[in-house]
Every structure is written in C-alpha cells, then in structure tokens.
C-alpha atoms as a PDB file:
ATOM      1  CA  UNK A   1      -2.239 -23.645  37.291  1.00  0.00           C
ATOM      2  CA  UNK A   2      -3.878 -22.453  34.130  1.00  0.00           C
ATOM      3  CA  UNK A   3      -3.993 -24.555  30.973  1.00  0.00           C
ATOM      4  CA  UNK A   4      -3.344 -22.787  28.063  1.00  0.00           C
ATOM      5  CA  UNK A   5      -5.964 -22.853  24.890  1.00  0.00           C
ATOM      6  CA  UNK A   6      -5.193 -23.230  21.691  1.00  0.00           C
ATOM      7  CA  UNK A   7      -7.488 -21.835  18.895  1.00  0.00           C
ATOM      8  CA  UNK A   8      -7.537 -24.709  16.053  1.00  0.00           C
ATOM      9  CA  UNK A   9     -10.526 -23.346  13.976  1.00  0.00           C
ATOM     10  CA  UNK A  10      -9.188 -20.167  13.300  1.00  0.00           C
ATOM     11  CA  UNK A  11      -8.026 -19.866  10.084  1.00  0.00           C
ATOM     12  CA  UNK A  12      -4.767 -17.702   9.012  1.00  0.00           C
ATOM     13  CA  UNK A  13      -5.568 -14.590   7.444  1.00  0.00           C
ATOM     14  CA  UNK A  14      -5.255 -14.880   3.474  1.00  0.00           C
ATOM     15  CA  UNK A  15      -2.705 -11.765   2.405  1.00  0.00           C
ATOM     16  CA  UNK A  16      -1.066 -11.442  -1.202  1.00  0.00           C
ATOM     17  CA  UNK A  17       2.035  -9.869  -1.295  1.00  0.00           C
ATOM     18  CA  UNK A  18       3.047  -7.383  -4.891  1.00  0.00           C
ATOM     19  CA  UNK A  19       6.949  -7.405  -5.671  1.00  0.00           C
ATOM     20  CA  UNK A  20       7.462 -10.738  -3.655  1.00  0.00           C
ATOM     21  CA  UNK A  21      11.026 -10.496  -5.200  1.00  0.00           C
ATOM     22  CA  UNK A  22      12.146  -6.499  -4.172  1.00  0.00           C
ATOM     23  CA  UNK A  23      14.182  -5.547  -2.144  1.00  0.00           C
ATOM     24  CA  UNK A  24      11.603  -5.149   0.683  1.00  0.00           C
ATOM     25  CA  UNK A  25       8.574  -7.687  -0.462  1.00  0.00           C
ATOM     26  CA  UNK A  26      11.339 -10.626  -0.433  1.00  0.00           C
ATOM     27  CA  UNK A  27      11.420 -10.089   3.413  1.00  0.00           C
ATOM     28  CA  UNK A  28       8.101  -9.650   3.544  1.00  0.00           C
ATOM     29  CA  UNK A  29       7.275 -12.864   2.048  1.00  0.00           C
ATOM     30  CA  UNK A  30      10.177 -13.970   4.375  1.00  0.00           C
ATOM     31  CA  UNK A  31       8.548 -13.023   7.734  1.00  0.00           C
ATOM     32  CA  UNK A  32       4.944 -14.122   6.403  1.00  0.00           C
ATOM     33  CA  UNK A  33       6.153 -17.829   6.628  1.00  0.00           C
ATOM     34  CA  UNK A  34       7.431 -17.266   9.511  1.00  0.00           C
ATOM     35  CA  UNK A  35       4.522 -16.419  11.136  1.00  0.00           C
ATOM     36  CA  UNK A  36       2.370 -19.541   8.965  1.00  0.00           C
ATOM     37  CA  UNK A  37       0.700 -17.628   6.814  1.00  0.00           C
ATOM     38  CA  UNK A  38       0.985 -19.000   3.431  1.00  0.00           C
ATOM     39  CA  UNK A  39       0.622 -16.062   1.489  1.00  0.00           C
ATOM     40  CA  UNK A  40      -0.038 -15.307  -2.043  1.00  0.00           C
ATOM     41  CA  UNK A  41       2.259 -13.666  -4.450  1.00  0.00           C
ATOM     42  CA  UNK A  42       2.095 -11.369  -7.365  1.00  0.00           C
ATOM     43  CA  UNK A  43       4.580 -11.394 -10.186  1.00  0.00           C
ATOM     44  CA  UNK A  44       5.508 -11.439 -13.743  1.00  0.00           C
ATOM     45  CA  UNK A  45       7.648 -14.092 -13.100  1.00  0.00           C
ATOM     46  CA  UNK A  46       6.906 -17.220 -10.735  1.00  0.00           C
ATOM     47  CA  UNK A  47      10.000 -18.583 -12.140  1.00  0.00           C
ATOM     48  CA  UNK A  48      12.099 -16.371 -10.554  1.00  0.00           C
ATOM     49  CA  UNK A  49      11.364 -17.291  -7.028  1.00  0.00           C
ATOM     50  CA  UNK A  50      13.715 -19.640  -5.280  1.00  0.00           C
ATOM     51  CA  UNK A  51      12.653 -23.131  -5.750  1.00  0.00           C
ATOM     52  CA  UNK A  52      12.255 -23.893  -2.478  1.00  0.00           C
ATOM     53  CA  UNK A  53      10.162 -20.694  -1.806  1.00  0.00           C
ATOM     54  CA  UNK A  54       8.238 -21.828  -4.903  1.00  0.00           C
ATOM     55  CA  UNK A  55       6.428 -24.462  -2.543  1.00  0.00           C
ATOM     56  CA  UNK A  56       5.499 -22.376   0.500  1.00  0.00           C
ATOM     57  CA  UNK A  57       3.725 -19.873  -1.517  1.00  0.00           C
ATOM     58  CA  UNK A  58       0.940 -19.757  -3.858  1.00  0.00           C
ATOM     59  CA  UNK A  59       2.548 -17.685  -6.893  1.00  0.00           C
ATOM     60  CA  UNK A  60       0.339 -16.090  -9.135  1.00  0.00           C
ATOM     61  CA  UNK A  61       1.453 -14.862 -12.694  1.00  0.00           C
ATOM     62  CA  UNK A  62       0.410 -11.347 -13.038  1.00  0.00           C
ATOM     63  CA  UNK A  63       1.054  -7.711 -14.468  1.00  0.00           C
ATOM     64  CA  UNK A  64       0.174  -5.383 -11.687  1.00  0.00           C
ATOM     65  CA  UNK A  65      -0.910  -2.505 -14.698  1.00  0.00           C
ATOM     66  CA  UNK A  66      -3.331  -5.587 -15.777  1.00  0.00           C
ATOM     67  CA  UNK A  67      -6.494  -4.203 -13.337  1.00  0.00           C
ATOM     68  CA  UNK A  68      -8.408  -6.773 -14.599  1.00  0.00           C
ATOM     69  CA  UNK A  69      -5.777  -9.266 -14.020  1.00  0.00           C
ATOM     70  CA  UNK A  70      -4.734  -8.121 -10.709  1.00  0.00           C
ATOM     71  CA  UNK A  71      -8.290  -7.886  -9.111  1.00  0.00           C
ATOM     72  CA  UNK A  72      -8.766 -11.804 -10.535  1.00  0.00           C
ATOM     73  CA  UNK A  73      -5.400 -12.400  -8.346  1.00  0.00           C
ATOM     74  CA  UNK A  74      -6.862 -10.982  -5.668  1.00  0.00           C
ATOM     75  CA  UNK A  75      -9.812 -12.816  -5.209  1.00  0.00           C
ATOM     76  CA  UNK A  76     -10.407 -13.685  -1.734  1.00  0.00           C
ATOM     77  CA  UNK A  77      -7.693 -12.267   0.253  1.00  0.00           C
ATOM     78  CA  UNK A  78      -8.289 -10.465   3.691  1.00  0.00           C
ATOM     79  CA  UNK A  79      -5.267  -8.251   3.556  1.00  0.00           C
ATOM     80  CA  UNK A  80      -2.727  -6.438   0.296  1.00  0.00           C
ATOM     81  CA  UNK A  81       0.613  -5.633   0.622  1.00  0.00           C
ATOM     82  CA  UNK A  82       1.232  -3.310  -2.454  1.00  0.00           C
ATOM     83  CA  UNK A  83       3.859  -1.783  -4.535  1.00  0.00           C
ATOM     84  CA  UNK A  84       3.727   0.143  -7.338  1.00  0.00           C
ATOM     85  CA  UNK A  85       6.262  -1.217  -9.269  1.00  0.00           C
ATOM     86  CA  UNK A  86       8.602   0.477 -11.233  1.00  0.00           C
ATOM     87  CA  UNK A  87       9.287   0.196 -14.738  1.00  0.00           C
ATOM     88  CA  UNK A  88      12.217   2.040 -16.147  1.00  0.00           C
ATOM     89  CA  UNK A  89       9.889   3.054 -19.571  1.00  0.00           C
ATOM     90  CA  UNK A  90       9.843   6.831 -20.569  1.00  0.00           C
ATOM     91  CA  UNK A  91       7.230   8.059 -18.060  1.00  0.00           C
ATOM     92  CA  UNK A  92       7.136   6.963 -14.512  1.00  0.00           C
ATOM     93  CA  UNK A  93       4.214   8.990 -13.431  1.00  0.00           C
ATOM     94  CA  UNK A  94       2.327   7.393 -15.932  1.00  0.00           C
ATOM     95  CA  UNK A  95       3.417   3.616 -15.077  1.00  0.00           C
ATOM     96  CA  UNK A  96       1.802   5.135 -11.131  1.00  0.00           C
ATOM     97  CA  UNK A  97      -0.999   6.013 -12.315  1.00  0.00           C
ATOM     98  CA  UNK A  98      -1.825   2.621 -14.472  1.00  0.00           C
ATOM     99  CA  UNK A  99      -0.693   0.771 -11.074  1.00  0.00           C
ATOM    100  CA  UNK A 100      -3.305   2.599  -9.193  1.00  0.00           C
ATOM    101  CA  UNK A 101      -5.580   1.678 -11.144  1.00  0.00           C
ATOM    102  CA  UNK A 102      -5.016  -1.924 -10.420  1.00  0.00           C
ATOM    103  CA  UNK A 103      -5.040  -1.556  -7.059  1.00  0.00           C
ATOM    104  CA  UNK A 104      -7.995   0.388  -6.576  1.00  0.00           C
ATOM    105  CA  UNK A 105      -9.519  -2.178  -9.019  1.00  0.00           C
ATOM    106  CA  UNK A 106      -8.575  -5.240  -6.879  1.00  0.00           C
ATOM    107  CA  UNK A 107      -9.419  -3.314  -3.519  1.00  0.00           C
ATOM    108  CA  UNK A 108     -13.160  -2.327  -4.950  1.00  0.00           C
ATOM    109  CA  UNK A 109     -14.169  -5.905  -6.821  1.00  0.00           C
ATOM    110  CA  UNK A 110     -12.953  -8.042  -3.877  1.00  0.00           C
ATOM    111  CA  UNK A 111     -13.776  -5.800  -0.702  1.00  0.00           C
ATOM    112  CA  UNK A 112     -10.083  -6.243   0.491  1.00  0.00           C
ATOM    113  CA  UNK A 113     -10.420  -5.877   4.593  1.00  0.00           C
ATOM    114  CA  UNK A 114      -6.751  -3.785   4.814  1.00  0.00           C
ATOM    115  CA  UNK A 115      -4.151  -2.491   2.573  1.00  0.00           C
ATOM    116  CA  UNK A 116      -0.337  -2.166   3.463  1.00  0.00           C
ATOM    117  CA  UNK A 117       1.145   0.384   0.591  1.00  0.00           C
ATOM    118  CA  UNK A 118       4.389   1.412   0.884  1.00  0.00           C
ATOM    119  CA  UNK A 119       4.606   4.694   0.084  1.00  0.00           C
ATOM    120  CA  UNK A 120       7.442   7.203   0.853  1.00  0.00           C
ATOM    121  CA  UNK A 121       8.777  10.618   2.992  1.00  0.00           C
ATOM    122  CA  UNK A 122       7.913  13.150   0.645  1.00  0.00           C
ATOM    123  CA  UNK A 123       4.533  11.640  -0.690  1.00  0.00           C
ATOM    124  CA  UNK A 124       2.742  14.244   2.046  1.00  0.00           C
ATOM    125  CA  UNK A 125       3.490  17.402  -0.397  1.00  0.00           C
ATOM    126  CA  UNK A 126       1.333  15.677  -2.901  1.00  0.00           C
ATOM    127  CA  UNK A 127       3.281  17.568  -5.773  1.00  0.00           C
ATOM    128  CA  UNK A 128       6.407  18.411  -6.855  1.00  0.00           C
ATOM    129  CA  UNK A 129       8.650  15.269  -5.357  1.00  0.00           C
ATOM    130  CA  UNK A 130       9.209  13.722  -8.932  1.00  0.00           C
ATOM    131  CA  UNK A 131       8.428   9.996  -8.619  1.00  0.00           C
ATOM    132  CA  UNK A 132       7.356  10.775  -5.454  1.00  0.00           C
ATOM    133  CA  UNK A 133       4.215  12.602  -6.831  1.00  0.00           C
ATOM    134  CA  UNK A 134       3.066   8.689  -7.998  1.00  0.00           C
ATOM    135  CA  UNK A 135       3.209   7.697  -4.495  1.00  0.00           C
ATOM    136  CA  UNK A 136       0.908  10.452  -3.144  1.00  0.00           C
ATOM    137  CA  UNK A 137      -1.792   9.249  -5.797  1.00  0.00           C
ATOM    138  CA  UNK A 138      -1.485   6.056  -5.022  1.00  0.00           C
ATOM    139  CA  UNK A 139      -1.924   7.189  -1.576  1.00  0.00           C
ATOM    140  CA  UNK A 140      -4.915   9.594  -2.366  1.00  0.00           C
ATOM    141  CA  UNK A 141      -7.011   6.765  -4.657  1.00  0.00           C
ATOM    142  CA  UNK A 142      -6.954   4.229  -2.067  1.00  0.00           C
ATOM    143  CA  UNK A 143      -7.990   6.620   0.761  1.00  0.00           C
ATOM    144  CA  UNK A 144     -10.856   7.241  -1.831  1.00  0.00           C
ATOM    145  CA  UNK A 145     -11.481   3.605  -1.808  1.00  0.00           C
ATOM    146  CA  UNK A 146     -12.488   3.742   1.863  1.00  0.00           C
ATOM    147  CA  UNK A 147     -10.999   0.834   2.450  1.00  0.00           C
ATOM    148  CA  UNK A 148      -8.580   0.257   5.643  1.00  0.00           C
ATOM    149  CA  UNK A 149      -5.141   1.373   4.691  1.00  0.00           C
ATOM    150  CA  UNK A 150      -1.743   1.773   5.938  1.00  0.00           C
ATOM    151  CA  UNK A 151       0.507   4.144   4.025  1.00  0.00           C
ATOM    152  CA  UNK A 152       3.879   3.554   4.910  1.00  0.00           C
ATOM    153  CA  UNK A 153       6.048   6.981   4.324  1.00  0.00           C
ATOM    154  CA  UNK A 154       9.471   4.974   4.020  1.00  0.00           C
ATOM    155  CA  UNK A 155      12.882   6.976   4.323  1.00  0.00           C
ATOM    156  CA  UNK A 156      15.615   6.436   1.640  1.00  0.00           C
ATOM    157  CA  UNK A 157      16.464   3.280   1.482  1.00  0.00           C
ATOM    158  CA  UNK A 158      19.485   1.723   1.910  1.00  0.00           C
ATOM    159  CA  UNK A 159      19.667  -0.420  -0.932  1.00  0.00           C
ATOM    160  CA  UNK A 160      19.553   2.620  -3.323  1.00  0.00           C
ATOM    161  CA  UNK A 161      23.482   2.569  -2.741  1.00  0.00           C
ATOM    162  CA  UNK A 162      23.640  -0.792  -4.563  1.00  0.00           C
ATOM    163  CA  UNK A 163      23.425   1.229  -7.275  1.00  0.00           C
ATOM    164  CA  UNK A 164      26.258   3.090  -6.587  1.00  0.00           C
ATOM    165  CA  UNK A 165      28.618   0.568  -6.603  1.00  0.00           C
ATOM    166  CA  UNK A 166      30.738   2.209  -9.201  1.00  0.00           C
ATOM    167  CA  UNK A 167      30.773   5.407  -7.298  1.00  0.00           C
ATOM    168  CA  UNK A 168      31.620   3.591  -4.242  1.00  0.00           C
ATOM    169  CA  UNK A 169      34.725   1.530  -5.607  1.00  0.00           C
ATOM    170  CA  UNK A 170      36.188   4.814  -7.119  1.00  0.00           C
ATOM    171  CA  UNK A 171      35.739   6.855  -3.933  1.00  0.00           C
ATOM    172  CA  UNK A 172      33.208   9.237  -4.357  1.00  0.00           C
ATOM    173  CA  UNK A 173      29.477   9.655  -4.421  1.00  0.00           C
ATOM    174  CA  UNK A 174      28.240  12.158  -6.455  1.00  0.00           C
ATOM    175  CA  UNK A 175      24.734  13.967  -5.112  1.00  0.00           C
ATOM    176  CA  UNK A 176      22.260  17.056  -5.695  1.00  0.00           C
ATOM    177  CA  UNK A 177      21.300  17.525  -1.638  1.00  0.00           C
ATOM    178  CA  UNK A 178      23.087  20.015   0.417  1.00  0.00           C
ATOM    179  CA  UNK A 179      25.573  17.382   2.629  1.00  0.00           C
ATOM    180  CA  UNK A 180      25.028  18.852   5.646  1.00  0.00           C
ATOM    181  CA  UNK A 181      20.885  18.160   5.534  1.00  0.00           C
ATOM    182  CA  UNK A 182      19.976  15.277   7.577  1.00  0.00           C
ATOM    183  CA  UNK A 183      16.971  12.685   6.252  1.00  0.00           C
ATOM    184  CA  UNK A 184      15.866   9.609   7.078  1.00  0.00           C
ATOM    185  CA  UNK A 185      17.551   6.119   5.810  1.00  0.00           C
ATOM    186  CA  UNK A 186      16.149   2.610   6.413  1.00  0.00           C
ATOM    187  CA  UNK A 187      16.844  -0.610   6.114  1.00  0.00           C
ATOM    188  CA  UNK A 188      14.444  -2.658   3.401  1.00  0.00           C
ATOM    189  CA  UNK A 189      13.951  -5.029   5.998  1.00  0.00           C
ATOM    190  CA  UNK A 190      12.759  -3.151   8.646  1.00  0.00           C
ATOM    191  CA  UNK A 191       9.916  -1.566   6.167  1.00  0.00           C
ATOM    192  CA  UNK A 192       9.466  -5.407   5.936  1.00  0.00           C
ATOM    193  CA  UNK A 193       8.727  -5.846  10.062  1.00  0.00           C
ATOM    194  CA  UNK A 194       6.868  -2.650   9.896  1.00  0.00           C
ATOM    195  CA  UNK A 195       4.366  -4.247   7.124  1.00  0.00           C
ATOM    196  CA  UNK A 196       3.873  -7.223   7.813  1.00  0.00           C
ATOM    197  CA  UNK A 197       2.998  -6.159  11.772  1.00  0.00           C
ATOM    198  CA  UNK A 198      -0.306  -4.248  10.185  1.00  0.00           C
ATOM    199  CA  UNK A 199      -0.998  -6.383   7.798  1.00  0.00           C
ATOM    200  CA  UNK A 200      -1.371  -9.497  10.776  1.00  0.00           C
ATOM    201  CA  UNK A 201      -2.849  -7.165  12.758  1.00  0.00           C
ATOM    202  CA  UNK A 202      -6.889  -6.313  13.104  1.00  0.00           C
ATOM    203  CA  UNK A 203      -6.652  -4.077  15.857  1.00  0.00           C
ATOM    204  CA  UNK A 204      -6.485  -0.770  13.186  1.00  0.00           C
ATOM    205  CA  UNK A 205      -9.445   0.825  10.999  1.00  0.00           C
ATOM    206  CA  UNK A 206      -9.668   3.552   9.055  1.00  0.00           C
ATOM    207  CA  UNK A 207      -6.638   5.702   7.038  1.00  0.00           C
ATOM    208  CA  UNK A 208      -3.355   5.655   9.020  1.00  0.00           C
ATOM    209  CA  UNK A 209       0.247   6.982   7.853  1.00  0.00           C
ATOM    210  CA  UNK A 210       2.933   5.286   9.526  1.00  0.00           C
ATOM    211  CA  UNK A 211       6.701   6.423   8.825  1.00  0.00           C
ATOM    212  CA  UNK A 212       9.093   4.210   8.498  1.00  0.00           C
ATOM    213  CA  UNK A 213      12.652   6.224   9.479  1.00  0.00           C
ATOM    214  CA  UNK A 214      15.005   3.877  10.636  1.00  0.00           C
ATOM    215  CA  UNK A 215      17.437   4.003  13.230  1.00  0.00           C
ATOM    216  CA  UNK A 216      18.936   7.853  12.296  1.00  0.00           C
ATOM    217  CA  UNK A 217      18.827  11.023  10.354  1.00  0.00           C
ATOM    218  CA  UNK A 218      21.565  10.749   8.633  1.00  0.00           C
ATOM    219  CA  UNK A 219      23.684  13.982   6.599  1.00  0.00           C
ATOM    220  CA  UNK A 220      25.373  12.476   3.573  1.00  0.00           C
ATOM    221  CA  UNK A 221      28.701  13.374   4.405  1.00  0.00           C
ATOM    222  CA  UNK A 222      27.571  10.620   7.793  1.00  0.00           C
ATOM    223  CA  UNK A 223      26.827   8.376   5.322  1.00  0.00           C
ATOM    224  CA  UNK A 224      29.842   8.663   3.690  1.00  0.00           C
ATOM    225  CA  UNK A 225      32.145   8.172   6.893  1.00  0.00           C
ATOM    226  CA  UNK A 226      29.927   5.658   7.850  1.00  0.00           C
ATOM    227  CA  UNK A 227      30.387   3.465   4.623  1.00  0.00           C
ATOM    228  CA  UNK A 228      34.280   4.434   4.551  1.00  0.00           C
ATOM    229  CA  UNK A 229      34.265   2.155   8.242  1.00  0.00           C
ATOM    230  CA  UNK A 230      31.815  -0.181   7.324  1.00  0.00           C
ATOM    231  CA  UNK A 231      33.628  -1.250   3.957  1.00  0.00           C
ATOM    232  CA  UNK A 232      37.381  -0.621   4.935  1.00  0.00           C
ATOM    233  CA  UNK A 233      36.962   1.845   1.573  1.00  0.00           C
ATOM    234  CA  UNK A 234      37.868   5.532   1.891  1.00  0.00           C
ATOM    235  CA  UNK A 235      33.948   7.004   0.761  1.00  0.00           C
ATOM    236  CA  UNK A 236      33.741  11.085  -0.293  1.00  0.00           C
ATOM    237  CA  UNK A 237      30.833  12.831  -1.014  1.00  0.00           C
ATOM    238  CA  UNK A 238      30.652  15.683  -3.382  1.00  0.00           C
ATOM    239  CA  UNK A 239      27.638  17.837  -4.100  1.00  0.00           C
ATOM    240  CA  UNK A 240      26.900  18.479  -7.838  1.00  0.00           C
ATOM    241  CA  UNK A 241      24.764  20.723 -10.020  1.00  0.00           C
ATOM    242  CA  UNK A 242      21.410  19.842 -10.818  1.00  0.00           C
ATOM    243  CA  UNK A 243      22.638  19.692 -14.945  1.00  0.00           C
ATOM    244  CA  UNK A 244      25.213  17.647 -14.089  1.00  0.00           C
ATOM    245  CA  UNK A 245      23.191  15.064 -12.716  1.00  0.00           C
ATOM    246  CA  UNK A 246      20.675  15.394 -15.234  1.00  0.00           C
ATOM    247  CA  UNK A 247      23.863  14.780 -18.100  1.00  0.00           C
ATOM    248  CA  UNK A 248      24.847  11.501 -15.805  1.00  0.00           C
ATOM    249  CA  UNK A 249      21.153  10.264 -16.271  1.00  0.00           C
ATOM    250  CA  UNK A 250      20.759  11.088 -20.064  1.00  0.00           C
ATOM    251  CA  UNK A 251      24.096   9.317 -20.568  1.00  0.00           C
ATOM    252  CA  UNK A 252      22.753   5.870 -19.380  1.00  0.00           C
ATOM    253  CA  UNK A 253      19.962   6.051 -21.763  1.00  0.00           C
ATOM    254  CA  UNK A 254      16.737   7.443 -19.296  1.00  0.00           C
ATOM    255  CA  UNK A 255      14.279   9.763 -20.985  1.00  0.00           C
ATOM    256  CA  UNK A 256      13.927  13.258 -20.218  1.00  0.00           C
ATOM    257  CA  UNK A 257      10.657  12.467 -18.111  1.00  0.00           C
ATOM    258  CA  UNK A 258      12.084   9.963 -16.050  1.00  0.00           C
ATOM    259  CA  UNK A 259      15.115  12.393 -16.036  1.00  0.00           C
ATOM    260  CA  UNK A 260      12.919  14.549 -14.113  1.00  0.00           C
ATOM    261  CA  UNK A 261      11.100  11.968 -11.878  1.00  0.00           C
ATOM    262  CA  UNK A 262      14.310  10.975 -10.407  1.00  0.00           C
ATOM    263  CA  UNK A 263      15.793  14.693  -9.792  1.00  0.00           C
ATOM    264  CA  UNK A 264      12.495  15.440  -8.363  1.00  0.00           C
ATOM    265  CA  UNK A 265      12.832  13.253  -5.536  1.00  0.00           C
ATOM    266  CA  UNK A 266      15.152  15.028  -4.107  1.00  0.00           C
ATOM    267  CA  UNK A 267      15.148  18.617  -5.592  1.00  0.00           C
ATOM    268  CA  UNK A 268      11.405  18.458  -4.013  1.00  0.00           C
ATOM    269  CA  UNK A 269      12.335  17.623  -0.773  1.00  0.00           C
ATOM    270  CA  UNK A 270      15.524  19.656  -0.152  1.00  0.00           C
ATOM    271  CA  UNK A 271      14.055  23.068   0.215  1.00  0.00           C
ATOM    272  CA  UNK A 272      13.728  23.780   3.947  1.00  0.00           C
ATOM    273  CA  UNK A 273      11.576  19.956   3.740  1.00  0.00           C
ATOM    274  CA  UNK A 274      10.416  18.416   7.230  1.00  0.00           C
ATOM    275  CA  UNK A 275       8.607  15.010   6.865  1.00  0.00           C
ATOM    276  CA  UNK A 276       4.982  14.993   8.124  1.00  0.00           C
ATOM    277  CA  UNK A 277       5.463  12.426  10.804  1.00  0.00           C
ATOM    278  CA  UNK A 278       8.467  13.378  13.555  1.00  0.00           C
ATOM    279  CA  UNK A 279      11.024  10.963  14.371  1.00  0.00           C
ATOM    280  CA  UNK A 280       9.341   8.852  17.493  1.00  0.00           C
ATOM    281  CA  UNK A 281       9.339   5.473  18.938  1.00  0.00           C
ATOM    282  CA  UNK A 282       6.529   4.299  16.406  1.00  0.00           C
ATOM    283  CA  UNK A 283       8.882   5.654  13.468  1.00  0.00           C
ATOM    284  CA  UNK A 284      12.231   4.756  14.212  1.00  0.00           C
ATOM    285  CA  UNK A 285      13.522   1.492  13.599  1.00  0.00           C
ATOM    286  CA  UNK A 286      16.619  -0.385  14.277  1.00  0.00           C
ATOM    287  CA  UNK A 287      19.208  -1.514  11.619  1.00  0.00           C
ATOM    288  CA  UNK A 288      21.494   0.677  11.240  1.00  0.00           C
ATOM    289  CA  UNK A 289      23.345   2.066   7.819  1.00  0.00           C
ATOM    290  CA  UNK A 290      26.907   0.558   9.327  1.00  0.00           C
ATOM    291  CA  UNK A 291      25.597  -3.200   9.790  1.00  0.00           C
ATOM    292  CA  UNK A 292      23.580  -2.856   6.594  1.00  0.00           C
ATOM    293  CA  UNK A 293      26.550  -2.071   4.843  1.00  0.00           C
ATOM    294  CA  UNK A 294      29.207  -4.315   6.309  1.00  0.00           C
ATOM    295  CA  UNK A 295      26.681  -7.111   5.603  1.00  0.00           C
ATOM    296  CA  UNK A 296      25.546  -6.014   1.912  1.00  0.00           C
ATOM    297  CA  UNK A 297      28.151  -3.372   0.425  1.00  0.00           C
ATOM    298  CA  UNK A 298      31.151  -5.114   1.993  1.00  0.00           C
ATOM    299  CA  UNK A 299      31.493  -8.317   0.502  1.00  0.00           C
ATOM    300  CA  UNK A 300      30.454  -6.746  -3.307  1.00  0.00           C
ATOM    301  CA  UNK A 301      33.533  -4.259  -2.948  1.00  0.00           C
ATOM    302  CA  UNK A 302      35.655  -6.439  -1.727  1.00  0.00           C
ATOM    303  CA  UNK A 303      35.755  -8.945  -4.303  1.00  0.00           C
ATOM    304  CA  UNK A 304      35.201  -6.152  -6.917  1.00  0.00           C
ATOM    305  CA  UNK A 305      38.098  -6.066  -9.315  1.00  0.00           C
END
C-alpha cells in the first residue's frame, strides 16, 4: 500500500486580493482561506473588514488610483486579483484609466507571476459599451504588460438587482434592452470560484479570456418570472426609452458622463451583440438566478415596509 507524501517546504503562493469587500472579492477572500492561503488585501478601509477576518488577512491601506501606492502594496506577491474599482465621480472612464495605471504600475515594478482581472461580456468590442470601454483598456494595458493574465469576461451580475429594490417592491423593473434578448447572468460568487481556481493554479501562461456566464441566458421578462417565484412578489418588466432612463439617472444626481457610461453598457451591447466566448462547459457556471434570489432578494423584500 502506498504512503502518501506530504510537501512541508512548499510555501503557499503569496496573492493580494483588490475590493476584498465587493460583492465578488469578499468571496474571493472567502475561498482563499479556505484553501490556506493567507492572502493580502487592498483597501481604503481595513476597518471595514469583519473583525474576525481582520486576523486571517494581511490588510493593507491603499488607494488603487495611488500607482505608487499600489505597486508598494504589491511588493512580493506571486499572483493579483484586480478590480478596477468604481467611483461614482463625474467621469468613469477616467477613474479606468487612473486604475490602470496602478495596475500596470504594480504588475511592471514587482514582476507579478499572474493576474486575475475581472473584466466583463462586452469588453471584446473595445469601444462603444459605456463603462464597459474601461474594462477593455484595462484589458488591453495589461496584455501590453506581458505578464500572465486572466481576463475574466463576467455576465451581468446578479447583485446589480440589489439596486433595484425599489423597483422590485413596487412591481416593476424598468429597462432599455429589448425583453425578449437573452444574455448572460451570474452569480458574484461563482466569478469568485472561477478566480480564485487561476489564480492557485500554475498550470496557465500567456493571455487567456475566460467567460464567466453562469448557469443560463436569461431574457428579462425570465428574469422577471423568475424573481416573481423566487420572492413570492408579482415582478413586471417594462422596456423604456433611452431618455427616459437617462431622466431617471440625472434625477439621482449622476453627471451627464457617467449618464452615458451606464446607458452604454447596454445600448452597446443590444444591437444584434454575441459575446466572444460561446456558452460551454468552461463558461457556464452553476448558481442559478432563482436560489440567488430566494437567498439574497427574499429576505430584503420581505421585511421591507
């Protein structure tokens, strides 16, 4: 019978994790501990990590559009899980651009071995995709690098309904896309699993695109049975003009370019749009919109008001 070996002298890869607090780096984080890494996280904030989370990681006070300050944080590590984070300021594309620079920064001073960046559907048209557009030069800087990255073309997430809750409570989601047009939604926490696989793993080189599509296409009048069942709530869906949304945006106080950044994610993608990478085995992914929403949406409704 075979004894089995255990390695004792290898030591776990060092990874730093951006947005260690979002709605997908949380889980990241999450599943790095579970696997004993100890990783390293990036944030504004340290404080507002859980205190018992606060002693399994190694927090790091930082402004990802600090390059300086974010290659100094990553000093050492063997693999990056990044985010560009968002802002809310007047100019998205600009707040991007000044996160690229970080990253492309850190990657170049420290000779990062691999880079996890979660990118987005959309980010393959390079242009035109509003917010999107950031993504794809994100994308396009670090494949300058020549470093060994993984960009992760997400579907829309899930959690983007959480800001909907409004909507949701009085009945009726209000969109720009055609209803009947099917796209890709995912669970945070599968993009999560999907990360932090490459980011343990050496057995990749090179540039590689992995999509991240989740269990379905889904059309949003799907999504709005779906969450009627999930939530015991009756959910519509009504398409609305372009203007319309624009008014909705202005209302709550966003500038006119970051007006435009949001439409443009999905006025970009809704003309006759087919993601880059097909639905396969590699892309899909398996919580579905249902669970996700009797577990998150649910319980937020029902003790609404």
């Amino acid at each position: 019978m075979r004894s089995e070996t255990t390695v004792r002298d290898q030591a776990p890869p060092r990874i730093a994790v951006t947005t260690p607090t979002g709605n997908v780096g949380r889980h990241v984080v999450a599943a790095l501990l579970r696997a004993g890494v100890r990783p390293r996280v990036l944030l504004r904030d340290p404080g507002r990590l859980a205190p018992d989370l606060r002693e399994a990681v190694d927090a790091v006070r930082v402004d990802q559009y600090d390059a300086e300050a974010v290659s100094a944080a990553t000093a050492g590590v063997d693999a990056l899980f990044w985010v560009d984070p968002t802002t809310g300021g007047p100019d998205p594309l600009d707040a991007y651009a000044r996160a690229t620079r970080g990253v492309v920064r850190a990657v170049t001073d420290n000779s990062i071995g691999r880079v996890v960046f979660q990118s987005s559907v959309g980010a393959e048209k390079r242009r035109g995709a509003g917010e999107i557009d950031g993504l794809a030069q994100t994308e396009l800087a670090l494949d300058d690098t020549g470093v060994d990255v993984t960009h992760l073309r997400c579907g829309y997430f899930f959690s983007n309904l959480e800001f909907q809750l409004d909507a949701l409570r009085a009945g009726t989601l209000q969109v720009i896309l055609p209803l009947d047009a099917p796209m890709p939604w995912v669970a945070p926490r599968d993009i999560a699993e999907v990360a932090v696989a490459r980011l343990l793993s050496t057995g990749w080189s090179g540039r590689c695109v992995r999509a991240v599509h989740g269990p379905a296409d889904l059309t949003w009048r799907q999504v709005a049975d779906i969450l009627g069942a999930a939530t015991g709530r009756p959910v519509g869906v009504e398409r609305i003009t372009d203007d319309a949304m624009r008014a909705q945006l202005r209302r709550v106080g966003m500038a006119d370019a970051a007006v435009e950044a949001v439409l443009g994610m999905s006025t970009g993608l809704r003309e006759g749009f087919v993601p880059e990478q097909p639905r396969t085995v590699h892309t899909t992914t398996p919580t579905t919109l249902a669970a996700w929403a009797y577990d998150h949406l649910r319980p937020r409704l029902t003790d609404a008001p």
